[in-house]
C-alpha atoms as a PDB file:
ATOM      1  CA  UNK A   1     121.238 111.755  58.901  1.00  0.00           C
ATOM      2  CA  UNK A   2     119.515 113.276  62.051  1.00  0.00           C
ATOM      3  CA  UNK A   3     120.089 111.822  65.618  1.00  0.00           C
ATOM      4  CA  UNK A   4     117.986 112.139  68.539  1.00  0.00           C
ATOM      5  CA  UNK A   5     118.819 115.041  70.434  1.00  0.00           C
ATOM      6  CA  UNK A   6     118.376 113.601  74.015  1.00  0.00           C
ATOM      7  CA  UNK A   7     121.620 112.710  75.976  1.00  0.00           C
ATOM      8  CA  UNK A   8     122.768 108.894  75.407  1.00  0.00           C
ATOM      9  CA  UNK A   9     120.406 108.190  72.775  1.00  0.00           C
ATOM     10  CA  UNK A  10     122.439 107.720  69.160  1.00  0.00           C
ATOM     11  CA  UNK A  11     119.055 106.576  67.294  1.00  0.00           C
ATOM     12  CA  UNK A  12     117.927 108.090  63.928  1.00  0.00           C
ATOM     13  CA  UNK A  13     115.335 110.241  63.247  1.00  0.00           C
ATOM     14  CA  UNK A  14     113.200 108.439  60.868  1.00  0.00           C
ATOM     15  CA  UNK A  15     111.987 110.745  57.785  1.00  0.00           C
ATOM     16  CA  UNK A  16     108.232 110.402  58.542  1.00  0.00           C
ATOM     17  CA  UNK A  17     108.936 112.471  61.836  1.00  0.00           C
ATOM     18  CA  UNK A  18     109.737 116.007  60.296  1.00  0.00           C
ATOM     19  CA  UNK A  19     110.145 118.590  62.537  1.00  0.00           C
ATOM     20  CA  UNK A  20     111.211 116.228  65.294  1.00  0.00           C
ATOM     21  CA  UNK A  21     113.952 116.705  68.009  1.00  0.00           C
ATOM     22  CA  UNK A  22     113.469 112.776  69.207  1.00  0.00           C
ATOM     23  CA  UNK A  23     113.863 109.268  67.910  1.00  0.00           C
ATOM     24  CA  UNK A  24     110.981 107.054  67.222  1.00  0.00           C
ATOM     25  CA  UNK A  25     111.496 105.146  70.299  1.00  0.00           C
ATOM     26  CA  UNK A  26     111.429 108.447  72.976  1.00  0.00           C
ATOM     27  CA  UNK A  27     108.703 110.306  71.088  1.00  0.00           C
ATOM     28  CA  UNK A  28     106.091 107.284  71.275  1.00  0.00           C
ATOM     29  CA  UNK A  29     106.539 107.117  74.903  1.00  0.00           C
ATOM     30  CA  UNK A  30     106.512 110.688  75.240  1.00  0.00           C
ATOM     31  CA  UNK A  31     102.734 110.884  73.416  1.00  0.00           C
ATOM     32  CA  UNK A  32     101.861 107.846  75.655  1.00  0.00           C
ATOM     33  CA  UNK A  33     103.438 108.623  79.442  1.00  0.00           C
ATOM     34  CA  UNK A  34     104.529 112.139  78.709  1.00  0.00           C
ATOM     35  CA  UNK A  35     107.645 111.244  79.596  1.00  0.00           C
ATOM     36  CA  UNK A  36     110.425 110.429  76.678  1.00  0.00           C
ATOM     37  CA  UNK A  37     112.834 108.406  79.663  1.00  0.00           C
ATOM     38  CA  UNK A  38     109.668 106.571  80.981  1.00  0.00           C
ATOM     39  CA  UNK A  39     110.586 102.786  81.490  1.00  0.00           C
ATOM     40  CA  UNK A  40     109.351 100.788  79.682  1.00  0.00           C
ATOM     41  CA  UNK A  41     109.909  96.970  80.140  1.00  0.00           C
ATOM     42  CA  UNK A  42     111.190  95.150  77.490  1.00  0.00           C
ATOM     43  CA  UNK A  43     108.724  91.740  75.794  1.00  0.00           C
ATOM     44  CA  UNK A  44     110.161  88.568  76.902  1.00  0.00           C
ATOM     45  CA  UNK A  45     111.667  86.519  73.844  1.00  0.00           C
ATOM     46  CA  UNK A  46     110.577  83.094  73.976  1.00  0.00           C
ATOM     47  CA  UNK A  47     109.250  82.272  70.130  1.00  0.00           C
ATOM     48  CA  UNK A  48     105.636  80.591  71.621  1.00  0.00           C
ATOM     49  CA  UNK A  49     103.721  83.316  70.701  1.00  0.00           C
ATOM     50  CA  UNK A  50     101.511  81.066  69.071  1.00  0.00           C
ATOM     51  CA  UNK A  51     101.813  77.965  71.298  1.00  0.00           C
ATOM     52  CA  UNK A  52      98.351  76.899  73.202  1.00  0.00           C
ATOM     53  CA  UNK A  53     100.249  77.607  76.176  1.00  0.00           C
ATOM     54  CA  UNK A  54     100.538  81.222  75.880  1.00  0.00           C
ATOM     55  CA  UNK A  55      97.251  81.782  74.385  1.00  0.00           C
ATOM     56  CA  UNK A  56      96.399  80.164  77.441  1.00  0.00           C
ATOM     57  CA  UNK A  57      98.039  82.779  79.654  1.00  0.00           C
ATOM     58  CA  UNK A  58      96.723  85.732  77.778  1.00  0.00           C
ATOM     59  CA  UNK A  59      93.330  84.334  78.223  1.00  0.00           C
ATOM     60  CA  UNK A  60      93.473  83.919  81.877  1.00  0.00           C
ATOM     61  CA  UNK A  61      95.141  87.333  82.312  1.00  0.00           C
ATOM     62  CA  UNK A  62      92.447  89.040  80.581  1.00  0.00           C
ATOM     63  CA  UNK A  63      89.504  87.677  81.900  1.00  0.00           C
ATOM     64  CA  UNK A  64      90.859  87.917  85.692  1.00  0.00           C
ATOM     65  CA  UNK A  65      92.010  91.095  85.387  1.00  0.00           C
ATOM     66  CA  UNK A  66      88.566  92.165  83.225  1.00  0.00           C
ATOM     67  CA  UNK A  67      85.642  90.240  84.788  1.00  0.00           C
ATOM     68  CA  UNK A  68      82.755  90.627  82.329  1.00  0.00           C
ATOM     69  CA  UNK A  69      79.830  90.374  84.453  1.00  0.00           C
ATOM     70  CA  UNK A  70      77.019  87.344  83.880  1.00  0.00           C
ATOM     71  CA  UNK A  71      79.498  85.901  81.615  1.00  0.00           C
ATOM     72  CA  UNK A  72      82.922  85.705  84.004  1.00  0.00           C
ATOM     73  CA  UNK A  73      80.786  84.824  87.189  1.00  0.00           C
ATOM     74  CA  UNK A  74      82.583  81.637  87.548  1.00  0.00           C
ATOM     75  CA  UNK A  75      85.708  83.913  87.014  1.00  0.00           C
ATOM     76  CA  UNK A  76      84.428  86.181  90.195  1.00  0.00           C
ATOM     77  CA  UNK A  77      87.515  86.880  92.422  1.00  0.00           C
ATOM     78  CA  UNK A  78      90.095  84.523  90.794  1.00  0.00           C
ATOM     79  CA  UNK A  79      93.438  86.045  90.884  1.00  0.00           C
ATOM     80  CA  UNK A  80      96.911  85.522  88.700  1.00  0.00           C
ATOM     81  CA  UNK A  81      99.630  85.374  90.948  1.00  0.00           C
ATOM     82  CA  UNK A  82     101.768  88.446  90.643  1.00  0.00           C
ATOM     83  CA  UNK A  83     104.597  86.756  89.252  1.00  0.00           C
ATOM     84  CA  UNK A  84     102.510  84.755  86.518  1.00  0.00           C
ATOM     85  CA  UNK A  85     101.076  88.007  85.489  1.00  0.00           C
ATOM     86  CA  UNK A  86     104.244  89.491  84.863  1.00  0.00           C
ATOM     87  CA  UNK A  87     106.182  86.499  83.169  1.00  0.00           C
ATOM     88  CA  UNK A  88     104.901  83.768  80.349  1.00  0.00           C
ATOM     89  CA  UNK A  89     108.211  82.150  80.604  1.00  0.00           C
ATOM     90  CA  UNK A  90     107.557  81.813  84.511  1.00  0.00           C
ATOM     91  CA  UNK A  91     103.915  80.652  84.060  1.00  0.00           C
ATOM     92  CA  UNK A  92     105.018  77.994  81.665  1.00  0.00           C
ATOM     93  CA  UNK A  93     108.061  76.606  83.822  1.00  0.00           C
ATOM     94  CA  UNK A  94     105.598  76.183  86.549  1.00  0.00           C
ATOM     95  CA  UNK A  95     102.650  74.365  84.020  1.00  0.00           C
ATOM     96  CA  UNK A  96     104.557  72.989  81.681  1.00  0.00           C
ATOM     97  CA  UNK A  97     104.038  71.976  78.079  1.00  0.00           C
ATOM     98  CA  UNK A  98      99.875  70.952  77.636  1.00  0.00           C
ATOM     99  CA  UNK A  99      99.154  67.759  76.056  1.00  0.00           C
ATOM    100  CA  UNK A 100      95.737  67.373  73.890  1.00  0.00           C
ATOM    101  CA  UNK A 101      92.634  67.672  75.010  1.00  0.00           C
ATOM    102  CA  UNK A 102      93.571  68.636  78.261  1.00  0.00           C
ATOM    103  CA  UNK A 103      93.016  71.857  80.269  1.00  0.00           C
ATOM    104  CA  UNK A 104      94.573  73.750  83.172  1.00  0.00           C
ATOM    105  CA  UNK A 105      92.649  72.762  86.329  1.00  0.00           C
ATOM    106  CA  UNK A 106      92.958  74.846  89.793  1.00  0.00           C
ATOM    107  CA  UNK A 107      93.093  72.146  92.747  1.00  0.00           C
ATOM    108  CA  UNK A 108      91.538  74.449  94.638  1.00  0.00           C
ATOM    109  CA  UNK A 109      89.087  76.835  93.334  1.00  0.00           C
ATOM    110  CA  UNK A 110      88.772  78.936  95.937  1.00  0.00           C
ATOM    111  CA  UNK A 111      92.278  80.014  95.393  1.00  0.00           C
ATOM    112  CA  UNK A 112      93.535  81.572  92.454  1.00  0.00           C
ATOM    113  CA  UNK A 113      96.198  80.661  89.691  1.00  0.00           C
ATOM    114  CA  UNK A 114      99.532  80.258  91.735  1.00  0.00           C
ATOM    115  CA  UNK A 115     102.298  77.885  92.017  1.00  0.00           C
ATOM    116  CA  UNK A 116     101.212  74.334  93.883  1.00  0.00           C
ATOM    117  CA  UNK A 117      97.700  75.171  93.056  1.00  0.00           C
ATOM    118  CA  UNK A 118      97.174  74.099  88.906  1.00  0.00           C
ATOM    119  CA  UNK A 119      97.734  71.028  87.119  1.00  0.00           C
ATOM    120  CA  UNK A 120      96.613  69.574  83.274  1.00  0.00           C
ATOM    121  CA  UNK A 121      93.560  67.243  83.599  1.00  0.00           C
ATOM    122  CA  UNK A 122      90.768  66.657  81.036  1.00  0.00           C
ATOM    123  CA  UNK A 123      87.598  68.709  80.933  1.00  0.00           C
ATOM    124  CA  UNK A 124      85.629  66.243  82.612  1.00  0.00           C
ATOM    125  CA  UNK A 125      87.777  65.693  85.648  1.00  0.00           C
ATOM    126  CA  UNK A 126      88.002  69.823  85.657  1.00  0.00           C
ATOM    127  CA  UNK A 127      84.435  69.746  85.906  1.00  0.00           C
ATOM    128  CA  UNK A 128      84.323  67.113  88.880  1.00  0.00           C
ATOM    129  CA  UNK A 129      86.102  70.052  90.685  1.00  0.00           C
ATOM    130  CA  UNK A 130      83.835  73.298  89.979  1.00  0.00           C
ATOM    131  CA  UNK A 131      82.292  74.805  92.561  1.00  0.00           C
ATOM    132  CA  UNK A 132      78.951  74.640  94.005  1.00  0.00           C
ATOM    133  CA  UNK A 133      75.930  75.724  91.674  1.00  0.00           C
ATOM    134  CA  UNK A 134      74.368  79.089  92.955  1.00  0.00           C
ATOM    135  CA  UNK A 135      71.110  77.158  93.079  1.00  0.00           C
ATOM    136  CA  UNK A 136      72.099  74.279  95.209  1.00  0.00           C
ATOM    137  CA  UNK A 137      70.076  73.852  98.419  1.00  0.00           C
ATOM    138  CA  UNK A 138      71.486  70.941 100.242  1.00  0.00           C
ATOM    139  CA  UNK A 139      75.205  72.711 100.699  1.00  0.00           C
ATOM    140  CA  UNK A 140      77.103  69.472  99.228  1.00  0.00           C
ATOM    141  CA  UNK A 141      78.285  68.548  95.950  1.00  0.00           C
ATOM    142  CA  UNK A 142      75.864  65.767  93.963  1.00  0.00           C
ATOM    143  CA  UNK A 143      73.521  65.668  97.000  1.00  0.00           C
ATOM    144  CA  UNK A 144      70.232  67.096  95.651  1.00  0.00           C
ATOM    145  CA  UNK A 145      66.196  67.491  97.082  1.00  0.00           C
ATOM    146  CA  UNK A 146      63.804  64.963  95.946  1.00  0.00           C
ATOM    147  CA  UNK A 147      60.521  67.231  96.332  1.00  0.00           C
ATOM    148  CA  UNK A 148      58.344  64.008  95.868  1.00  0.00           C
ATOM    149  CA  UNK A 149      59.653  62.007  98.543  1.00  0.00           C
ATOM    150  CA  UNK A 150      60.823  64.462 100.468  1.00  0.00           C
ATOM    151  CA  UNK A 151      64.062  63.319 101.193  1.00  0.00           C
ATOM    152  CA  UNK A 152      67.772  63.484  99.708  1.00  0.00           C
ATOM    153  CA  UNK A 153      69.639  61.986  97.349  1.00  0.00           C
ATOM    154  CA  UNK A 154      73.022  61.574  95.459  1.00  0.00           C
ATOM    155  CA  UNK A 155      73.950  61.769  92.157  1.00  0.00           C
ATOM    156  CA  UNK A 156      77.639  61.515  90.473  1.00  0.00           C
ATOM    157  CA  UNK A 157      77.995  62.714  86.924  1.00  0.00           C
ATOM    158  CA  UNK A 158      80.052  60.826  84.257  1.00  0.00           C
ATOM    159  CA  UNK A 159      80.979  61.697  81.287  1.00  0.00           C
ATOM    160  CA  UNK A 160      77.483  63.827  80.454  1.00  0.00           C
ATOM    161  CA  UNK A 161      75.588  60.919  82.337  1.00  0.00           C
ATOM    162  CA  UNK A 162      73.730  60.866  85.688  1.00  0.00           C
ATOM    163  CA  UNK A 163      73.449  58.273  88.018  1.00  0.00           C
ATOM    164  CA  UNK A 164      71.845  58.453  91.210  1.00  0.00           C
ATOM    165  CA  UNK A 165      73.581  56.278  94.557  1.00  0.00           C
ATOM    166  CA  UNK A 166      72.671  55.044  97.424  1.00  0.00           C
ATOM    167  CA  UNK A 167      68.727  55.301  97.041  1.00  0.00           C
ATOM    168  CA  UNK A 168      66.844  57.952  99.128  1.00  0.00           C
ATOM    169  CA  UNK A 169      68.241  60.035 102.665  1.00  0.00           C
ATOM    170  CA  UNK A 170      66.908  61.314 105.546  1.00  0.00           C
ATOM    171  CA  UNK A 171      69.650  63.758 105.670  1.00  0.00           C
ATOM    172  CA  UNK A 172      71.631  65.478 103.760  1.00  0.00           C
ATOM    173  CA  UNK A 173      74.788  64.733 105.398  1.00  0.00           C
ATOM    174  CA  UNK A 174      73.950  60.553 104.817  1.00  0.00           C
ATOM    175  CA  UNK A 175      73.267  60.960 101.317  1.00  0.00           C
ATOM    176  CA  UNK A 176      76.841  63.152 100.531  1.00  0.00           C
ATOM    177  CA  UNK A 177      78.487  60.730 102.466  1.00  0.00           C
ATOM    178  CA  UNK A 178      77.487  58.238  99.836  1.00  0.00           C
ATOM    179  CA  UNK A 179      78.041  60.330  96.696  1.00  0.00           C
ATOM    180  CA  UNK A 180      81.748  60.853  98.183  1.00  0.00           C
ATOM    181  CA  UNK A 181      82.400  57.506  98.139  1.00  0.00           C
ATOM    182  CA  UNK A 182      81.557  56.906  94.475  1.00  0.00           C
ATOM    183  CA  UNK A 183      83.091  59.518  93.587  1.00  0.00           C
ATOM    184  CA  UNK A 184      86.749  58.424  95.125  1.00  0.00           C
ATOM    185  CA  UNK A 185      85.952  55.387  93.313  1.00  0.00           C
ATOM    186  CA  UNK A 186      85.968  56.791  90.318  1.00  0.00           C
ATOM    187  CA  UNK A 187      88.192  59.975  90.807  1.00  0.00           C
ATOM    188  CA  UNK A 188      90.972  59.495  93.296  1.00  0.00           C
ATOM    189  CA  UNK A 189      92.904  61.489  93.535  1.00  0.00           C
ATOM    190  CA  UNK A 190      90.905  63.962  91.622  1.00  0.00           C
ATOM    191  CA  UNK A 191      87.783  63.885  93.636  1.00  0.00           C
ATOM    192  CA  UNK A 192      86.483  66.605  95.532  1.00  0.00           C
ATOM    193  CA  UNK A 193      84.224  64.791  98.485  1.00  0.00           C
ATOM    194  CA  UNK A 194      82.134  66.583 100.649  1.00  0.00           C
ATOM    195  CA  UNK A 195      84.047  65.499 103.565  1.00  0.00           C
ATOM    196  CA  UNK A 196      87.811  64.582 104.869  1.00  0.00           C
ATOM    197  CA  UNK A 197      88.747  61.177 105.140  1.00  0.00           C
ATOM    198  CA  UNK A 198      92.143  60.029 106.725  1.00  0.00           C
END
């Protein structure tokens, strides 16, 4: 029985590494860091490998560490916090165990994934909280240009379904002033008006 030659290290030289001074362990991280001492952190053990919740966090980790262009735009500067990125077992303390049909929402999305800043909601209350459209002229949520009257108007989405409030603006300020108060209505504390009210 052969045992790596390096100094503390009492591991076996497996037979399908002939010729070899090192153990499986210090020769793989020597052909990958070129270093056979390089540290290397050890895998959290948790058994949810296969839990939505870590699927989940490999999923955001990937795609706001790797943004893929036309298809990650709404993904554009969104950041894991540092200690998220580094620990499942932290990210799921924080999140907690996610029911069905729900999906990880980010209070605010200008701000990235990060403690105080996530919650589970369903997918239509996460989409009550997106961000402007690129194309939207008015610069307020559900407040959009009626070209043949020429004026503004409101419209709160529900469930796939439009409906349009309040009739025609002047302004655009007057008519998001009307979509936000349909949309506390029927979001609470989940809405996302245009403006603060005390």
């Amino acid at each position: 029985k052969r045992i790596c030659k390096l100094p503390d290290c009492d591991k076996p030289i497996t037979k399908s590494q002939p010729g070899q001074k090192w153990c499986a362990m210090h020769w793989s991280r020597y052909r990958k860091y070129k270093d056979p001492y390089y540290p290397v952190e050890k895998r959290e053990q948790h058994g949810m490998y296969k839990t939505p919740e870590y699927k989940l966090w490999l999923s955001i980790k990937g795609r706001t560490k790797y943004n893929r262009g036309e298809a990650d735009l709404a993904w554009k500067g969104v950041k894991l916090c540092e200690e998220w990125d580094k620990s499942f077992l932290s990210f799921y303390k924080h999140v907690g165990k996610k029911e069905p049909g729900m999906t990880l929402d980010r209070i605010d999305s200008a701000k990235g994934y990060e403690p105080g800043n996530v919650r589970w909601v369903s997918r239509h209350v996460q989409s009550v909280n997106r961000k402007l459209h690129a194309n939207n002229t008015s610069g307020y949520r559900g407040v959009y240009w009626r070209q043949d009257a020429k004026k503004w108007r409101s419209r709160v989405s529900v469930l796939g379904q439009h409906f349009s409030i309040g009739g025609l603006q002047e302004t655009p300020e007057e008519a998001a002033w009307m979509y936000d108060q349909l949309a506390l209505q029927l979001y609470g504390e989940y809405a996302r008006p245009n403006f603060t009210y005390v």
